[in-house]
Protein backbone atom coordinates (compact mmCIF):
# COMPACT_ATOMS: atom_id res chain seq x y z
CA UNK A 1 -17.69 5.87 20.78
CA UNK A 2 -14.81 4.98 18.50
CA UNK A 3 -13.15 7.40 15.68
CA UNK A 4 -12.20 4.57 13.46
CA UNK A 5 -12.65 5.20 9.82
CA UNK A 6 -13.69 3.20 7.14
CA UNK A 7 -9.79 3.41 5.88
CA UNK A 8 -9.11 2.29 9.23
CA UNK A 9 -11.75 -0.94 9.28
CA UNK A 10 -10.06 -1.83 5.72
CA UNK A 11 -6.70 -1.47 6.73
CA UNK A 12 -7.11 -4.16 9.67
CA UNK A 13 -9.55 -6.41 7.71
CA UNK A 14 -7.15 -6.60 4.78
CA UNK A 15 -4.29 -7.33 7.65
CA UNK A 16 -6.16 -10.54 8.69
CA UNK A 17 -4.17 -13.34 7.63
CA UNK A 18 -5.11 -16.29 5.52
CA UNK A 19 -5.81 -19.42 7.98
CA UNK A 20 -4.31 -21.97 5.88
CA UNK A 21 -1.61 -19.89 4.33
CA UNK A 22 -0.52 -17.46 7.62
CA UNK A 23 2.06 -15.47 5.67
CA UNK A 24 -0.39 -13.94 3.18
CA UNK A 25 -3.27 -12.03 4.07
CA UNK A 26 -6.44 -11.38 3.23
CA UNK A 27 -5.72 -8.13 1.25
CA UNK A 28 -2.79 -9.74 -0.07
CA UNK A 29 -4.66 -12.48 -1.94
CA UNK A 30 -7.50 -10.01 -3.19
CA UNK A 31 -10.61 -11.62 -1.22
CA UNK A 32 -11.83 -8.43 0.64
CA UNK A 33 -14.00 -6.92 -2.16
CA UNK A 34 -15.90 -4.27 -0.30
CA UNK A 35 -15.74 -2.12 3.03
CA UNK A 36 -18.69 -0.09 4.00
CA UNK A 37 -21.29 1.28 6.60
CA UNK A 38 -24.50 -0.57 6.86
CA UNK A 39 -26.07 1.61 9.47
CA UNK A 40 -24.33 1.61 12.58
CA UNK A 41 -22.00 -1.97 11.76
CA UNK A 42 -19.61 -2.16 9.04
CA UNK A 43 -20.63 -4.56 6.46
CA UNK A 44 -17.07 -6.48 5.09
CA UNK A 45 -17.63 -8.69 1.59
CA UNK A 46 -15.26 -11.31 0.82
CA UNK A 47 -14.61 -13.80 -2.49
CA UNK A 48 -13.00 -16.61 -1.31
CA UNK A 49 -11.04 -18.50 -3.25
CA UNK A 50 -13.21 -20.88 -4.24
CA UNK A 51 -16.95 -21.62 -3.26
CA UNK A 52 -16.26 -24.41 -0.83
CA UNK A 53 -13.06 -22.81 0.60
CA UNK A 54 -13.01 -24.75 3.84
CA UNK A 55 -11.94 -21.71 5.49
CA UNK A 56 -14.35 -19.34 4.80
CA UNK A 57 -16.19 -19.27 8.23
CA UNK A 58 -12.78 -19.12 10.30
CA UNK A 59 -11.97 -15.53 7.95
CA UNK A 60 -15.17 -14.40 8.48
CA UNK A 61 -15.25 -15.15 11.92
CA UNK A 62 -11.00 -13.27 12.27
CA UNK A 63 -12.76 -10.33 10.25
CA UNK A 64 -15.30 -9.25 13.15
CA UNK A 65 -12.89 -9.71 15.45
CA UNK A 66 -10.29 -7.62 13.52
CA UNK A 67 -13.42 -5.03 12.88
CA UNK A 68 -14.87 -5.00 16.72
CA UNK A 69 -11.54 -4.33 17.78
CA UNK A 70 -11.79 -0.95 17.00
CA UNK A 71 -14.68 -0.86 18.87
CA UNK A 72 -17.34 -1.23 15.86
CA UNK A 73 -20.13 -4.10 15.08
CA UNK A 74 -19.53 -5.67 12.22
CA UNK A 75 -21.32 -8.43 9.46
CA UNK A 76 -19.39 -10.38 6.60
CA UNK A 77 -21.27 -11.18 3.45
CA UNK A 78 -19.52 -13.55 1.09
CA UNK A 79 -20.00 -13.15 -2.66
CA UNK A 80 -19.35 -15.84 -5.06
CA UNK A 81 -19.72 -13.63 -8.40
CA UNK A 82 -17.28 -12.56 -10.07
CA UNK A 83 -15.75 -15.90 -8.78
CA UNK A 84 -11.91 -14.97 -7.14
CA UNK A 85 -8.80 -15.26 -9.45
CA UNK A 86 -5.64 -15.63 -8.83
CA UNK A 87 -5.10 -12.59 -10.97
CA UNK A 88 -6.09 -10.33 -7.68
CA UNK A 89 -3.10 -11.89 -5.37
CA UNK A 90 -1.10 -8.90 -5.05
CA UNK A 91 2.49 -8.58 -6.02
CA UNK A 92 3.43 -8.63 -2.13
CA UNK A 93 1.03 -11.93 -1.72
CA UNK A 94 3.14 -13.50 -4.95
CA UNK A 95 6.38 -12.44 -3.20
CA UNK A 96 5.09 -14.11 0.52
CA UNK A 97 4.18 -17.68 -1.48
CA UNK A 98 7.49 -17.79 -2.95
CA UNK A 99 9.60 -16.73 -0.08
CA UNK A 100 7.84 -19.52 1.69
CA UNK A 101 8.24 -22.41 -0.67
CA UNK A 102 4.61 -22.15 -2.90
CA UNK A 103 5.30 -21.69 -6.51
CA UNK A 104 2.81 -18.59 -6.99
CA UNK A 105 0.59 -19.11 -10.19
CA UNK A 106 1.98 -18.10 -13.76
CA UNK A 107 4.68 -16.41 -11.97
CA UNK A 108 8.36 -18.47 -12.91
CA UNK A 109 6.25 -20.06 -15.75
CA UNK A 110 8.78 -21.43 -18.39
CA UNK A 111 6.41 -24.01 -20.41
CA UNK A 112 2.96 -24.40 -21.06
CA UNK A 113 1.67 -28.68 -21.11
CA UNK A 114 -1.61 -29.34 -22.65
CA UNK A 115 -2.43 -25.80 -21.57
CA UNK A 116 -1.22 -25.45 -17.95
CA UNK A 117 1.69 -23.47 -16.57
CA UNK A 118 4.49 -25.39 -15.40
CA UNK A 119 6.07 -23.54 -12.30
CA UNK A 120 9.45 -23.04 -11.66
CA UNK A 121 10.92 -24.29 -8.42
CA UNK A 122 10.38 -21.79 -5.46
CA UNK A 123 13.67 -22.86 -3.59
CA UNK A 124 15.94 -23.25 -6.56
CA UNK A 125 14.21 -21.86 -9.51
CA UNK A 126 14.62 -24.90 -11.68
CA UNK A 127 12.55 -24.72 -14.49
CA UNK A 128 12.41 -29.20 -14.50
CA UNK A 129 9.44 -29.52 -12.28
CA UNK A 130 6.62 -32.52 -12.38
CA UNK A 131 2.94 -32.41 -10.64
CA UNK A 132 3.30 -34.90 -8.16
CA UNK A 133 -0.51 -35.01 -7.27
CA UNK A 134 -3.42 -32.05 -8.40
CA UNK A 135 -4.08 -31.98 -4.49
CA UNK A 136 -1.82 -29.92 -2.42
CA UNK A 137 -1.48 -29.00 1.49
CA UNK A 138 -4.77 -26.77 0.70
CA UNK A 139 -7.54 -26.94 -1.24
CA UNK A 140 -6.31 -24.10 -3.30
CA UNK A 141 -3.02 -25.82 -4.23
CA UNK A 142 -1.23 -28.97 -6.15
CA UNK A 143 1.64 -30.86 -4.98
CA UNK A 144 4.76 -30.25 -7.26
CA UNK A 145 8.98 -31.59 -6.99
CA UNK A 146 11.22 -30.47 -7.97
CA UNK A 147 13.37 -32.67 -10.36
CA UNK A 148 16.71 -30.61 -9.86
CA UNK A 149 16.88 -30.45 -5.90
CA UNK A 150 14.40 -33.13 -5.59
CA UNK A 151 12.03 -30.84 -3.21
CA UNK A 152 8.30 -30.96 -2.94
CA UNK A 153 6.52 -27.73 -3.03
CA UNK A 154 2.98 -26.49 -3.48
CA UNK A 155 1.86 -24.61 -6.46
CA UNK A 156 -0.96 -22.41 -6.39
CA UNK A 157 -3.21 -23.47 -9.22
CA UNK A 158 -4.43 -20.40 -11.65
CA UNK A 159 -8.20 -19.79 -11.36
């Protein structure tokens, strides 16, 4: 019989990282909306990012095993309402997509065109950046250079 808490089963399911972006995790981009006992399994709910996230079956899949790890059965449910924003990546997820080249979403915004954000450079913090292509390394993303170091990077796009 394990002792693991509920703090416990959040704590490792919000440690799982992101399959397509391995430096953030699930806690850090806000997806893991609910912990709690259903019976005798712990029932996780997750947002993903979007409602065709391509990933969604591989998280759900790294959340049991993060959960039955500490020796408890566990379900994922995934909710699509309220839809994820990029307004719940935490401050440490912004950090992690910056330190790793991803322009993080409003964040090093110096100019709004025809009401989007245009994102500073993550590597040299130019603010003379062009989208290069709406479709990035991830679904989640658009492809962005920079026009000062002449660098592509991906910019998460603001839900």
């Amino acid at each position: 019989m394990t002792t693991a808490t509920l703090d416990d089963v959040r704590r490792v399911v919000a440690d799982v990282p992101d399959p397509e972006l391995p430096f953030v995790t699930l806690g850090d981009l806000g997806v893991v909306r609910d912990v709690q006992w259903h019976g005798d399994t712990v029932l996780v709910t997750l947002t993903p990012t979007y409602s065709g996230c391509p990933a969604t079956e591989v998280i759900a899949r790294h959340v049991v095993e993060a959960v039955t790890g500490l020796g408890l059965a566990a379900e994922v449910r995934t909710v699509l309402a309220p839809a994820w924003t990029t307004d719940w990546i935490t401050e440490r997820g912004l950090k992690a997509l910056r330190d790793n080249g991803i322009a993080p979403p409003h964040q090093g915004s110096v100019s709004v065109t025809l009401g989007r954000h245009v994102p500073s450079c993550p590597r040299c913090g130019s603010s003379g950046t062009e989208e290069v292509s709406r479709f990035g390394a991830s679904a989640c993303t658009a492809l962005w250079r920079c026009r000062s170091c002449g660098e592509p990077f991906d910019h998460v796009r603001p839900l």
